[in-house]
PDB file of N, CA and C in Angstrom:
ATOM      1  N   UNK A   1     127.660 136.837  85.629  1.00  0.00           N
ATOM      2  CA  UNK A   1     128.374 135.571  85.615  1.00  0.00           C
ATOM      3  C   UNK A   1     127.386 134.441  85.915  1.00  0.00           C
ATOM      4  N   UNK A   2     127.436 133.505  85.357  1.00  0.00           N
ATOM      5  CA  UNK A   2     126.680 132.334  85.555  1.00  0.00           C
ATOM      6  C   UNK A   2     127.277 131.036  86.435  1.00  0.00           C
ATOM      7  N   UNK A   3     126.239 130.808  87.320  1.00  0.00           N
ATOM      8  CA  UNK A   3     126.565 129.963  88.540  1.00  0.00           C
ATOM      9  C   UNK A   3     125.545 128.581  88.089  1.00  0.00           C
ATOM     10  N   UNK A   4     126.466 127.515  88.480  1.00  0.00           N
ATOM     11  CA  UNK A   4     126.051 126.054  88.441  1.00  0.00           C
ATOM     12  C   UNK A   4     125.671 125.692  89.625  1.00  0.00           C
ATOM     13  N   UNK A   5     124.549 124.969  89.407  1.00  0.00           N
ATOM     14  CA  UNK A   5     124.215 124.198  90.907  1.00  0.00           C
ATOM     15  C   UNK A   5     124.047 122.618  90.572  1.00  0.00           C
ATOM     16  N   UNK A   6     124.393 121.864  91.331  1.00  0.00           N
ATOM     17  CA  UNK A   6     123.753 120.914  91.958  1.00  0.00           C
ATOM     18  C   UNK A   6     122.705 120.284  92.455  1.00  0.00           C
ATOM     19  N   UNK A   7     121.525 119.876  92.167  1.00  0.00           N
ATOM     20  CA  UNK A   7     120.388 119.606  92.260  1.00  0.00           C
ATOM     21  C   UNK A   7     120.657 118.117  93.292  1.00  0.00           C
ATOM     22  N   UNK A   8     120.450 117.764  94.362  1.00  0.00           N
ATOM     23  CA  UNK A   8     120.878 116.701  95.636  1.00  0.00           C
ATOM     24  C   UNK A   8     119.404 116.070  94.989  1.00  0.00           C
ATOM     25  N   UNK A   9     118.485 116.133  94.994  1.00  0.00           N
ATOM     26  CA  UNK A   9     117.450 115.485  94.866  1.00  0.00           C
ATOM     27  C   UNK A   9     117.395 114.488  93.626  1.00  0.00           C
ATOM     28  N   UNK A  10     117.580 115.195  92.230  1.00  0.00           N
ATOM     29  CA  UNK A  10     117.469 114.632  91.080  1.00  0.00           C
ATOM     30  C   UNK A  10     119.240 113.911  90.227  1.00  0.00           C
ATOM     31  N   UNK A  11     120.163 115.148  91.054  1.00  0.00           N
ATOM     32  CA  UNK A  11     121.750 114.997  90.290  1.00  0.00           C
ATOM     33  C   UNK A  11     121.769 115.414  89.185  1.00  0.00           C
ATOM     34  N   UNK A  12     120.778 116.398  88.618  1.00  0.00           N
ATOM     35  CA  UNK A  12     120.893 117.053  87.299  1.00  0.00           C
ATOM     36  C   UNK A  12     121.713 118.636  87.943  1.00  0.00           C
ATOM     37  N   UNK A  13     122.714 118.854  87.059  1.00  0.00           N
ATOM     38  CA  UNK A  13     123.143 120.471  86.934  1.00  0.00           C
ATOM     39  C   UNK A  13     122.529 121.212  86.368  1.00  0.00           C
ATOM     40  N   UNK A  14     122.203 122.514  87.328  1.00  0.00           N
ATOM     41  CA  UNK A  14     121.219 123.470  87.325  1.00  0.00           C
ATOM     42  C   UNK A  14     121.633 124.682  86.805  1.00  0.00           C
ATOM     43  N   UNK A  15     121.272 125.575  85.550  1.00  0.00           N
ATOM     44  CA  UNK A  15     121.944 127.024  85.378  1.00  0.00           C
ATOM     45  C   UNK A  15     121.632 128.022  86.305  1.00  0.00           C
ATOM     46  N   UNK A  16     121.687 128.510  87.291  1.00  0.00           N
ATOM     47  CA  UNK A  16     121.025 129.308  88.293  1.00  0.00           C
ATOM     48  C   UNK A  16     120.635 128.513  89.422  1.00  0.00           C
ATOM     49  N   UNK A  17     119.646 129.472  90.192  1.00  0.00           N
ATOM     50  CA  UNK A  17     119.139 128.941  91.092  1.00  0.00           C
ATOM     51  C   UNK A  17     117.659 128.430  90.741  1.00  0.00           C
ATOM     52  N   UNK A  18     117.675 127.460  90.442  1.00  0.00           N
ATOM     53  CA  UNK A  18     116.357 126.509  90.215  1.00  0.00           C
ATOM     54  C   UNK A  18     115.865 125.849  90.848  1.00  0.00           C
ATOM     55  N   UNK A  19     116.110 125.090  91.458  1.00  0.00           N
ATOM     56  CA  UNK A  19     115.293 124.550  92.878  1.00  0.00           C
ATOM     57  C   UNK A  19     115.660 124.989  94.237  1.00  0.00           C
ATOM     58  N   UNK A  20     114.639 124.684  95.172  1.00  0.00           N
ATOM     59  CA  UNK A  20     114.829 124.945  96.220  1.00  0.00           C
ATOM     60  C   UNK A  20     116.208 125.120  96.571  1.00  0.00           C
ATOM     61  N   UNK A  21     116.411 126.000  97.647  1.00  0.00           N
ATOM     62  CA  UNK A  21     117.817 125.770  98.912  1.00  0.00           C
ATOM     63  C   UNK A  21     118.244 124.352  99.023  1.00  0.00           C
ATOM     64  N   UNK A  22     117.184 124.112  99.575  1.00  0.00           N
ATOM     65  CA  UNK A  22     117.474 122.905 100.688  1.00  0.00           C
ATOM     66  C   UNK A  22     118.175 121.396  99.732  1.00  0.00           C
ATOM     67  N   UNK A  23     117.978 121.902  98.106  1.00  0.00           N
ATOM     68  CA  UNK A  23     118.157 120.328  97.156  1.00  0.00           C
ATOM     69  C   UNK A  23     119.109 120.893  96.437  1.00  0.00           C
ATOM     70  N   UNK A  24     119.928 122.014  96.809  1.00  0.00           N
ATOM     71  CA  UNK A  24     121.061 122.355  96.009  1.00  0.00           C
ATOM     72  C   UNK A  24     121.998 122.024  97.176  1.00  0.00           C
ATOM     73  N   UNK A  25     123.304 122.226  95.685  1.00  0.00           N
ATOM     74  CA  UNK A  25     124.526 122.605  96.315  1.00  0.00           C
ATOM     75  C   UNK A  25     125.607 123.253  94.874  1.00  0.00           C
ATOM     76  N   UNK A  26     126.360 124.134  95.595  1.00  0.00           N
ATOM     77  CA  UNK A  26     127.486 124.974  95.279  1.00  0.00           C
ATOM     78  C   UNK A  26     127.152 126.817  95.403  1.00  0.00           C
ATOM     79  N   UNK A  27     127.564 127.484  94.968  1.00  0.00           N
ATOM     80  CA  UNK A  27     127.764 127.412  93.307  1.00  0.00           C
ATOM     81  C   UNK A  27     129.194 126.965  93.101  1.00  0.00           C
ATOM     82  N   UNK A  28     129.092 127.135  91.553  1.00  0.00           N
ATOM     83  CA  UNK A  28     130.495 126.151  90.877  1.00  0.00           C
ATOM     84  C   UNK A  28     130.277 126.915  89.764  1.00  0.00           C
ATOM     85  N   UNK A  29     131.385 126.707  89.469  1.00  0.00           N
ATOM     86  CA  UNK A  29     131.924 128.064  88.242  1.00  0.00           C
ATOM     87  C   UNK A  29     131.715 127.439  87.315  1.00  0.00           C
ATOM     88  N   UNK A  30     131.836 126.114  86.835  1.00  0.00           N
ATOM     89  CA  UNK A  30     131.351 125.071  85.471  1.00  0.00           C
ATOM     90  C   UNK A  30     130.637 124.478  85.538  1.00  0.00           C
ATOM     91  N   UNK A  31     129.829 123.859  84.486  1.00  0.00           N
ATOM     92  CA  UNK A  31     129.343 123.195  84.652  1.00  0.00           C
ATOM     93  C   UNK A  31     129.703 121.315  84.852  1.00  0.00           C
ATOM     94  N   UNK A  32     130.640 121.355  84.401  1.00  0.00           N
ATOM     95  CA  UNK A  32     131.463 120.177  84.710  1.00  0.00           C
ATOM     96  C   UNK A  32     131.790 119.451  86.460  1.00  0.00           C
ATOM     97  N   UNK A  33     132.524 121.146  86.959  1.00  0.00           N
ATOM     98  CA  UNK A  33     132.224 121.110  88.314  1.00  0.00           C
ATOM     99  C   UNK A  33     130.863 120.814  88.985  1.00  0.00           C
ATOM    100  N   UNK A  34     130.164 121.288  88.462  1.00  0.00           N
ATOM    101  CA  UNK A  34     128.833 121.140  89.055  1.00  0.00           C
ATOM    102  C   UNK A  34     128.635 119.432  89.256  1.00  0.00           C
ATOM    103  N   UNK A  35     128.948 118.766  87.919  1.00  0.00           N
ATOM    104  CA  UNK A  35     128.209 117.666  87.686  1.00  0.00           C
ATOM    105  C   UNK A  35     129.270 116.784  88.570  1.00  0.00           C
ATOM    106  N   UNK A  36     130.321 117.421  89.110  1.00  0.00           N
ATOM    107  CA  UNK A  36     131.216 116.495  90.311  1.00  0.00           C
ATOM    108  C   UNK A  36     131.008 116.851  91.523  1.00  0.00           C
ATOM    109  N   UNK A  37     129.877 117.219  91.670  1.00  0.00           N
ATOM    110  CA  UNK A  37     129.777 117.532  93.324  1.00  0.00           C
ATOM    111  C   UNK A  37     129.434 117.156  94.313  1.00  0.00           C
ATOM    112  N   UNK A  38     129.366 115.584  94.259  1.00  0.00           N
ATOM    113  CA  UNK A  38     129.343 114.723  94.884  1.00  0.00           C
ATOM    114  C   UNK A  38     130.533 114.317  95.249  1.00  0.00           C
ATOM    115  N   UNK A  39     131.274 114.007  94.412  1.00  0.00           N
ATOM    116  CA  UNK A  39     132.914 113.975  94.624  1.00  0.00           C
ATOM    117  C   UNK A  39     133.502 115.022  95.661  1.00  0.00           C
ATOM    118  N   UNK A  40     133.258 116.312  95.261  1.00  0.00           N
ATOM    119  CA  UNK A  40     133.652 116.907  95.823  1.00  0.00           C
ATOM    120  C   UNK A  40     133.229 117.316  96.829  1.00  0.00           C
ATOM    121  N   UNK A  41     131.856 116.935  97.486  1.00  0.00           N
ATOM    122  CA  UNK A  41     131.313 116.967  98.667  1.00  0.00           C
ATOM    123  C   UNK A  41     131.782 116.432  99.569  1.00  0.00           C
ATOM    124  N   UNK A  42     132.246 115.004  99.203  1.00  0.00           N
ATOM    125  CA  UNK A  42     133.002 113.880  99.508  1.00  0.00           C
ATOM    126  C   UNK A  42     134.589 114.439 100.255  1.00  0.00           C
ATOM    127  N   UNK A  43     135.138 114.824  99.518  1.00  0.00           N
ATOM    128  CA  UNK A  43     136.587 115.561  99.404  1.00  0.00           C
ATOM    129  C   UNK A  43     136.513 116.507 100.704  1.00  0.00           C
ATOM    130  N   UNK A  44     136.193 117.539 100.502  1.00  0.00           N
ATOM    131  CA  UNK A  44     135.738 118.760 101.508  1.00  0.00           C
ATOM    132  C   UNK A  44     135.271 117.907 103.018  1.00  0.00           C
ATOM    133  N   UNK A  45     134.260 117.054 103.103  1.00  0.00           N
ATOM    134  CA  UNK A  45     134.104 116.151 104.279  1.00  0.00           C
ATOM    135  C   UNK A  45     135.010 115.700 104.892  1.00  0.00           C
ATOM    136  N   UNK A  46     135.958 115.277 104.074  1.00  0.00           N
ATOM    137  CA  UNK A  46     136.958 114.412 104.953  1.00  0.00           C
ATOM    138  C   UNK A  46     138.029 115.328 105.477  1.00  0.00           C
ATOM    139  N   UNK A  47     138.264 116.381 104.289  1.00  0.00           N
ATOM    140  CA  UNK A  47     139.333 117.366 104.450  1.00  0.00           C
ATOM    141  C   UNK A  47     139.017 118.381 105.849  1.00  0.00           C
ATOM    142  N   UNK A  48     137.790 118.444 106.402  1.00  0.00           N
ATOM    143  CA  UNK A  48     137.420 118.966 107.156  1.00  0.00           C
ATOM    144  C   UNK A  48     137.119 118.185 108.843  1.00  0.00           C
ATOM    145  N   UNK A  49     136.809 117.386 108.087  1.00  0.00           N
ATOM    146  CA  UNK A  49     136.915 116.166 109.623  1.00  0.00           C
ATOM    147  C   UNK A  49     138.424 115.822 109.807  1.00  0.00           C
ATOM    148  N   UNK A  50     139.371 116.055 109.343  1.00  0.00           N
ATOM    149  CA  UNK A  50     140.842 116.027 109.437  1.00  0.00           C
ATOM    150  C   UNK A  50     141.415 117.494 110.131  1.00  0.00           C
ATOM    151  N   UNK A  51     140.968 118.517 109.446  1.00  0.00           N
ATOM    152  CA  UNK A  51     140.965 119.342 110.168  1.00  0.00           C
ATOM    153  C   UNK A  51     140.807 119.507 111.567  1.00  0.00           C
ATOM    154  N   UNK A  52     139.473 119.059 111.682  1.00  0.00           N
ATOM    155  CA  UNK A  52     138.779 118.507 113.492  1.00  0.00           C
ATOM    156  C   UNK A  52     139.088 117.788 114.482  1.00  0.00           C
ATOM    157  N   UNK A  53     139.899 116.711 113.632  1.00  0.00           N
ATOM    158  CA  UNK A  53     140.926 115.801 114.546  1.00  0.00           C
ATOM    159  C   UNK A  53     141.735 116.058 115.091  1.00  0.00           C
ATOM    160  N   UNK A  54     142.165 117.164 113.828  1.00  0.00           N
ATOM    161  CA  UNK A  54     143.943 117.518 114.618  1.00  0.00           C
ATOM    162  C   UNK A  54     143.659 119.032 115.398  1.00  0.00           C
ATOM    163  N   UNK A  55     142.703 119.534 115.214  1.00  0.00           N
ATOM    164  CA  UNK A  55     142.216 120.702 116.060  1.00  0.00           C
ATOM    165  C   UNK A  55     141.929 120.418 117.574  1.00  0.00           C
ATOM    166  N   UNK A  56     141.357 119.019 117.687  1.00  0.00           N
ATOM    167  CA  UNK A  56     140.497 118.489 118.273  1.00  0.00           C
ATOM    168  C   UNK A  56     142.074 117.535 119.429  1.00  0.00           C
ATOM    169  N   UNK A  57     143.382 117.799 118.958  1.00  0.00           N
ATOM    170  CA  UNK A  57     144.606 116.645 119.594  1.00  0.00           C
ATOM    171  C   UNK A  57     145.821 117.628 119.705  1.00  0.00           C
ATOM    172  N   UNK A  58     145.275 119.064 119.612  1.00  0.00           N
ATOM    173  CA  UNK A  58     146.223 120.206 119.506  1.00  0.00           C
ATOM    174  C   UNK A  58     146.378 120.406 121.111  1.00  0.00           C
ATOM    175  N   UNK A  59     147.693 120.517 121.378  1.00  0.00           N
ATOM    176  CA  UNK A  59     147.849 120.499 122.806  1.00  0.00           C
ATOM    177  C   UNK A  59     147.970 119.174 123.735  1.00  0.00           C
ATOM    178  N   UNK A  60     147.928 118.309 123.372  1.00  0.00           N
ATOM    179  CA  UNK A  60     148.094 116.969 123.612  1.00  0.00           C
ATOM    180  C   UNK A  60     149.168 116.126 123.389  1.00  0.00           C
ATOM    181  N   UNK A  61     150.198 115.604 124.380  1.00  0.00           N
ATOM    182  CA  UNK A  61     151.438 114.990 123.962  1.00  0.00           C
ATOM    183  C   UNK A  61     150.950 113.744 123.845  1.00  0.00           C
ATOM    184  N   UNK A  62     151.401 113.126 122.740  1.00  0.00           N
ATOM    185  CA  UNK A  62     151.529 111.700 122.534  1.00  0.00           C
ATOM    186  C   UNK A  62     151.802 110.549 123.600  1.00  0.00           C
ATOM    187  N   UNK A  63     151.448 110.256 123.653  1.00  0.00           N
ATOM    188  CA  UNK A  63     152.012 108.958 124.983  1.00  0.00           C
ATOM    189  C   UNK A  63     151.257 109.261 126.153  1.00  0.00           C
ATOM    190  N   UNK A  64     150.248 110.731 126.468  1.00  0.00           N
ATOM    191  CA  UNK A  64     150.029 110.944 127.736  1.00  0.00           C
ATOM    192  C   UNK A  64     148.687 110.797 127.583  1.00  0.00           C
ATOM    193  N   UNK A  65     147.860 110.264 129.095  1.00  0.00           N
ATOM    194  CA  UNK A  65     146.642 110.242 129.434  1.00  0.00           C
ATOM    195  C   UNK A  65     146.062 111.323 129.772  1.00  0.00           C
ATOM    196  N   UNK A  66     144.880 111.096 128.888  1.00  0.00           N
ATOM    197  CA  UNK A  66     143.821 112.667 129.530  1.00  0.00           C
ATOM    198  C   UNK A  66     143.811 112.806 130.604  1.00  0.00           C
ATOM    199  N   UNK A  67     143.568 113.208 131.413  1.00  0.00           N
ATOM    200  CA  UNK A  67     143.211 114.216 133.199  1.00  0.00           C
ATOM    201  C   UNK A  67     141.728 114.796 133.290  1.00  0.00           C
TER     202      UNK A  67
END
């Protein structure tokens, strides 16, 4: 199966693993995907720092001061 990458350095989509670790990102099943993965880097960030918030206020009643 063939995997798309993300190239962070240049923003060209990669067939394989072609550059370094450190200047990729995914894999991604298309290449289309690939070429949105900034977007979707984007997406996943926030969706995950939302996660953290409410992980982060779990156990906590509204209206009351920390201790």
């Amino acid at each position: 199966m063939v995997e798309y990458w993300y190239n962070l350095e240049t923003g060209a989509v990669e067939e394989g693993m072609v550059s370094p670790g450190y200047d990729r990102a995914g894999p991604f099943a298309t290449r289309e995907e690939a070429a949105r993965a900034p977007e979707i880097i984007k997406e996943r960030s926030r969706a995950w720092a939302a996660e953290e918030a409410a992980e982060d206020s779990w156990g906590k009643r509204s209206g009351s001061a920390d201790r």
